[in-house]
Every structure is written in C-alpha cells, then in structure tokens.
Protein backbone atom coordinates (compact mmCIF):
# COMPACT_ATOMS: atom_id res chain seq x y z
CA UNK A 1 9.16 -0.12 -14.21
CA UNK A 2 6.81 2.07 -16.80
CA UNK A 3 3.55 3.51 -15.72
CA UNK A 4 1.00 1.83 -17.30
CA UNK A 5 -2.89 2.06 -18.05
CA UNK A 6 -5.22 1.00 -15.23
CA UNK A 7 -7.88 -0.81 -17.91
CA UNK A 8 -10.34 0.82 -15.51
CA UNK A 9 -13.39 3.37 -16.06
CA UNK A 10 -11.83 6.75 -15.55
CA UNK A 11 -14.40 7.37 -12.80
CA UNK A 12 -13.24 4.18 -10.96
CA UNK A 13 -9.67 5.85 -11.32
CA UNK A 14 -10.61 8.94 -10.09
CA UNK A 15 -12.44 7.04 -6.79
CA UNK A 16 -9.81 5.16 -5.95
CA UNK A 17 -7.29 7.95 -6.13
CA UNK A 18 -9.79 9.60 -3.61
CA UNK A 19 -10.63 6.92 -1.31
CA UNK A 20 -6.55 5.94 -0.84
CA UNK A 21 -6.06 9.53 -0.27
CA UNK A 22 -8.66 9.43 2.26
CA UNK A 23 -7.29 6.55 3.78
CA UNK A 24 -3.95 7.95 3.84
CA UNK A 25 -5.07 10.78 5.34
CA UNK A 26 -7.04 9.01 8.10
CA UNK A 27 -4.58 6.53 9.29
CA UNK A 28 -1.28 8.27 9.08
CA UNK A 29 -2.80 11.49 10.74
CA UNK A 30 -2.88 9.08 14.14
CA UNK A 31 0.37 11.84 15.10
CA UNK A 32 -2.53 14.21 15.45
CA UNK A 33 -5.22 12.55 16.92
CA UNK A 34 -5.01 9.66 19.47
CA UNK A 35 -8.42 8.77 19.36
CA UNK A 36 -7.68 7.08 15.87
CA UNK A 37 -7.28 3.40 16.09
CA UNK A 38 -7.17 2.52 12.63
CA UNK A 39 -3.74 0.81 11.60
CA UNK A 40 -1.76 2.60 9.62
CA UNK A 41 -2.48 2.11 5.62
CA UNK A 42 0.42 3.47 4.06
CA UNK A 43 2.39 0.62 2.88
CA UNK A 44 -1.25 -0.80 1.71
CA UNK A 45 -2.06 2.84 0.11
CA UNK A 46 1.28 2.29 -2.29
CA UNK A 47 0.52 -1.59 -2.38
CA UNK A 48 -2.93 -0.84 -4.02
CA UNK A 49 -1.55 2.22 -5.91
CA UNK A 50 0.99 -0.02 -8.31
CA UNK A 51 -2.34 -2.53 -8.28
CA UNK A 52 -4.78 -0.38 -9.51
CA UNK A 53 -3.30 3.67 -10.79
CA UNK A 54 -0.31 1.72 -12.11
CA UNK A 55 1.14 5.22 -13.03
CA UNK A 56 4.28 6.61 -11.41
CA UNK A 57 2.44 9.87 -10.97
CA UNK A 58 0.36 8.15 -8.60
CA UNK A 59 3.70 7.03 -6.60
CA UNK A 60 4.92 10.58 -6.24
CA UNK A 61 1.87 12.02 -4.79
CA UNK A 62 1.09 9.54 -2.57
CA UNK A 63 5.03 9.75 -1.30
CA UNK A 64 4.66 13.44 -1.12
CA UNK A 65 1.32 13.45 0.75
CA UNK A 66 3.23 11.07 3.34
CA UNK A 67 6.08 13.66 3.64
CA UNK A 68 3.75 16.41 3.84
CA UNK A 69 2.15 14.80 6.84
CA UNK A 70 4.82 13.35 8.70
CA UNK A 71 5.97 16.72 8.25
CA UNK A 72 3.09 18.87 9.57
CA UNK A 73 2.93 16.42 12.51
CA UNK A 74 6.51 16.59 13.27
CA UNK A 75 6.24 20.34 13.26
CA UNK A 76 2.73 20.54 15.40
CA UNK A 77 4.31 18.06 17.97
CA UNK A 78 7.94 19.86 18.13
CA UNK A 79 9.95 16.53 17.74
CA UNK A 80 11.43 16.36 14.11
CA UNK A 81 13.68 14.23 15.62
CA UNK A 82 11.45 11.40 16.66
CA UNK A 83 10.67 10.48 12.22
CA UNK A 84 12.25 13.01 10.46
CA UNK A 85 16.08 11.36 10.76
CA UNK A 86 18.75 10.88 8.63
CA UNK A 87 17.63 7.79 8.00
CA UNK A 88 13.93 8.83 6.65
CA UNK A 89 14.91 8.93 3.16
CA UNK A 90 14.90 5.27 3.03
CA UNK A 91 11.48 5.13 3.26
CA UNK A 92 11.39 5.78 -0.38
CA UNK A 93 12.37 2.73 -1.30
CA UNK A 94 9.90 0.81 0.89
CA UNK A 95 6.98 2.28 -0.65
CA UNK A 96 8.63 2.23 -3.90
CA UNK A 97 9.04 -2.16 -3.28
CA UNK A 98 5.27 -2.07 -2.22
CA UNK A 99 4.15 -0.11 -5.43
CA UNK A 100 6.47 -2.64 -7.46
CA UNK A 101 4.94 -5.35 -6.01
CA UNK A 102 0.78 -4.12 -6.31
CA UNK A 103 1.69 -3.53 -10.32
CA UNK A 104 2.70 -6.77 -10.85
CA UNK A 105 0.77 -8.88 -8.65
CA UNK A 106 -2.76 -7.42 -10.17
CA UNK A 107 -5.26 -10.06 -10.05
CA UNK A 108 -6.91 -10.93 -12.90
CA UNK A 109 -9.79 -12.82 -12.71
CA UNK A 110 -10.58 -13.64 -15.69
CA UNK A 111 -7.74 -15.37 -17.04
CA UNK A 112 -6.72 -16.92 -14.01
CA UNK A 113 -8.03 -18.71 -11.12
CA UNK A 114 -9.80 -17.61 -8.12
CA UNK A 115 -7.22 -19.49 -5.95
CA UNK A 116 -4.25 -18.25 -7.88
CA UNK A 117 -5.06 -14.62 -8.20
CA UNK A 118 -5.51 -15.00 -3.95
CA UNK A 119 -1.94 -16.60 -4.00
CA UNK A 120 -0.34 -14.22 -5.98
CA UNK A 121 -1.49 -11.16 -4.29
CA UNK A 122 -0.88 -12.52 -0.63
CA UNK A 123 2.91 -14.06 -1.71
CA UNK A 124 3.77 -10.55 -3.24
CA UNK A 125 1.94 -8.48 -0.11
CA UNK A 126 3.73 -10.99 2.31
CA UNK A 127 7.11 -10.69 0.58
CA UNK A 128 6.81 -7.01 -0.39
CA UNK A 129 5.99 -6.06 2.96
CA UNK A 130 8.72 -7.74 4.68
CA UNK A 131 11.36 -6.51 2.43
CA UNK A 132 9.93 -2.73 3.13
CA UNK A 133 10.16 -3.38 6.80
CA UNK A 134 13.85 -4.51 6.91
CA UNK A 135 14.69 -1.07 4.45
CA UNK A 136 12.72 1.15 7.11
CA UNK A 137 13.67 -0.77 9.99
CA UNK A 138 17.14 -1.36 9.31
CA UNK A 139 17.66 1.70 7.65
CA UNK A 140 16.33 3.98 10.82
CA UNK A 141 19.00 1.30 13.36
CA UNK A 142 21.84 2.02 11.32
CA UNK A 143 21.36 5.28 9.93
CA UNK A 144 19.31 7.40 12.22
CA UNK A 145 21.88 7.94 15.05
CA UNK A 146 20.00 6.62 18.02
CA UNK A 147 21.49 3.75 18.26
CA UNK A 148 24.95 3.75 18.14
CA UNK A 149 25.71 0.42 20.28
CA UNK A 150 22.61 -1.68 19.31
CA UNK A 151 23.89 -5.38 19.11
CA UNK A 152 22.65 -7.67 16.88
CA UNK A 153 20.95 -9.58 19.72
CA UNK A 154 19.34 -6.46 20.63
CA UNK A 155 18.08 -5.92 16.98
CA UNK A 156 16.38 -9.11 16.55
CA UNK A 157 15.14 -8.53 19.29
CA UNK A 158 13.16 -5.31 18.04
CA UNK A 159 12.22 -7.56 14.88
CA UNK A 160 10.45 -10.09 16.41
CA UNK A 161 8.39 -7.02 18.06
CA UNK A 162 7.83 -4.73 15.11
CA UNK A 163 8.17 -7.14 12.16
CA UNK A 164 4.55 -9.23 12.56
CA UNK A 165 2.64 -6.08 13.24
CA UNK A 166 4.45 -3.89 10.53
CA UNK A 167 3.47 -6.92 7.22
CA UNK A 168 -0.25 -7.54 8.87
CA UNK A 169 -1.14 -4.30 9.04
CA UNK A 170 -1.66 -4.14 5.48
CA UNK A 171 -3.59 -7.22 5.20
CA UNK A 172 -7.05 -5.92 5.94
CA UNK A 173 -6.86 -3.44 3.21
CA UNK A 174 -5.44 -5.17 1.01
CA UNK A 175 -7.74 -8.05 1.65
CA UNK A 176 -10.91 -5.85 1.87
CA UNK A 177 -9.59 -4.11 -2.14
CA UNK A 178 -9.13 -7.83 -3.37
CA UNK A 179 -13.11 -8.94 -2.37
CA UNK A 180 -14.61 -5.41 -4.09
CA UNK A 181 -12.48 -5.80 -6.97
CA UNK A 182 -13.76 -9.54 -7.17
CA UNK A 183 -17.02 -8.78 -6.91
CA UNK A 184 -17.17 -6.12 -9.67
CA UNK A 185 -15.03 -7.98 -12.29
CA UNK A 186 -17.69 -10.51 -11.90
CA UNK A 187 -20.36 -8.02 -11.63
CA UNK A 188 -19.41 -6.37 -15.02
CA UNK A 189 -18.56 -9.32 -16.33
CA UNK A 190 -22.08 -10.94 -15.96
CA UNK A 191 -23.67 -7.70 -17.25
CA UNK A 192 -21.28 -7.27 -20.39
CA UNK A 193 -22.60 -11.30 -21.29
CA UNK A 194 -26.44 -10.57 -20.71
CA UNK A 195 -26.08 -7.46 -22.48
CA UNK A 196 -24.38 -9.14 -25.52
CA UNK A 197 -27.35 -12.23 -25.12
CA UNK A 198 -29.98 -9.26 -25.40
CA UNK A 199 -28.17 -7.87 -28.80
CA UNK A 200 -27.84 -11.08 -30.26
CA UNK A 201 -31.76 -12.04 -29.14
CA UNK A 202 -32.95 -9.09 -30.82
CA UNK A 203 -30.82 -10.42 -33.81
C-alpha cells in the first residue's frame, strides 16, 4: 500500500494529526491513571489514520507513540512482563490491518451514497477489527509464554470475553469521525456552490 494525499486543507491535516495524538495519548495512558474511563482508541487512532493522513509516516509515529507509552508505563509500573512479551511484536500487524482498512474504506460523499459510504466504513471497521484482535489475541496465547497448556476450549472461551469489547471499542470514534466528516463535506460543499452562484450572478 503507497501513502497517498489526504485531499484535505493542510490545516485540517495538521488537526487531525493533533487531536488522534491527543486521543492516543488520553486513552492508552489508562496504565497511568485509573481514574480514566475512556476506552481505549488505539485501533480507532490507526483506523482513522489510513482514513484521513493516508501517509505511512503517519503509521510509524502513531506505532511508535504506542511503544513509547506502553513502554514508559511498563517501566513506571515495574511489570514489563505483563505487555511487553515476546509476543508484542505482533501488534504491528494489527494496527497495520486497521490502517489498511481506514485508507481504503474512506467515505466519499459525494460520489456515493449516504447509506453506502455508512456500509462501507462499518463492514471494513467490523472486519478490520476482528482480524486485529485474533493477531493480538492469538498472537499473545501462543507466543507470549503464559500459557503453555491453554486448550482450545479454554481459548474460546477468552474470545467470547475479550472479542465483543475489543471490535466495539472503536465504534464510537470511529462513528463520532464519520458524522464531523459528513457534516463538513456537506458544509464545504454548500459553500463552494453559493460561492460559484455569487461569481456567476455578478457575471
């Protein structure tokens, strides 16, 4: 997959680089604060990435910023061993399916329909998201060394606990990006055609 340009104002660019940092930032810092109740946005954060930067630059730093921080809070809680496995590596490619999916599943709402845009975005979240929770997830079983005797019982088990939590946490982000970027297409859109009426009334 090749970067690609966003078609977006540069200053739009630059604030949604900031506000998924922020995000990022907030939600996957919950190893440092308990009082933070906010899901975890980080498979949304590289989700909305591929959607919007569409640049592989922006992949790397947002990985890099998640490393940093599990980092840090491994090291300011004393248990590397409780993230940071043998198995954490995986996690590369999960983010790297969810930024996959975001780039090509950008709605666009002027050549299509309301109702497919909505589609596409929710069948790639849906089916991006569950494929990045059976790399983590099965990666961190198999790999990580903590479970050495886990049956296949057992692991289903710990599917059907994680797996509905892990592809709707996501959602509200995701959802909440798809309504502002709805809004403003339409928004500009509406302006761009009253501006052109005014030029061509003037005419």
């Amino acid at each position: 997959m090749k970067s690609a340009t966003s078609n977006l104002p540069i200053r739009l660019v630059f604030a949604i680089f900031a506000v998924l940092t922020l995000l990022m930032l907030a939600t996957r810092t919950h190893h440092f604060a308990s009082l933070n109740h906010l899901p975890s946005a980080s498979i949304a954060i590289f989700f909305l990435a591929g959607m919007y930067l569409r640049n592989m630059k922006a992949f790397w730093f947002f990985y890099l910023l998640s490393v940093t921080i599990d980092m840090a809070s491994s090291y300011y809680r004393g248990q590397f061993g409780d993230c940071i496995t043998t198995s954490y590596p995986a996690l590369v490619l999960s983010y790297g399916v969810m930024f996959a999916a975001g780039f090509y599943a950008r709605p666009n709402w002027q050549q299509k329909g309301r109702q497919i845009n909505v589609l596409q975005v929710a069948f790639a979240l849906f089916a991006a998201s569950s494929i990045a929770f059976f790399i983590s997830n099965g990666s961190y079983y198999a790999f990580s060394g903590k479970f050495p005797e886990l049956s296949w019982a057992e692991y289903s088990a710990r599917v059907d606990k994680y797996f509905f939590k892990y592809i709707v946490n996501p959602t509200f982000y995701v959802l909440s990006a798809v309504v502002i970027d709805f809004n403003l297409s339409h928004f500009f859109a509406d302006k761009t055609i009253n501006n052109a009426a005014n030029v061509k009334h003037k005419h």
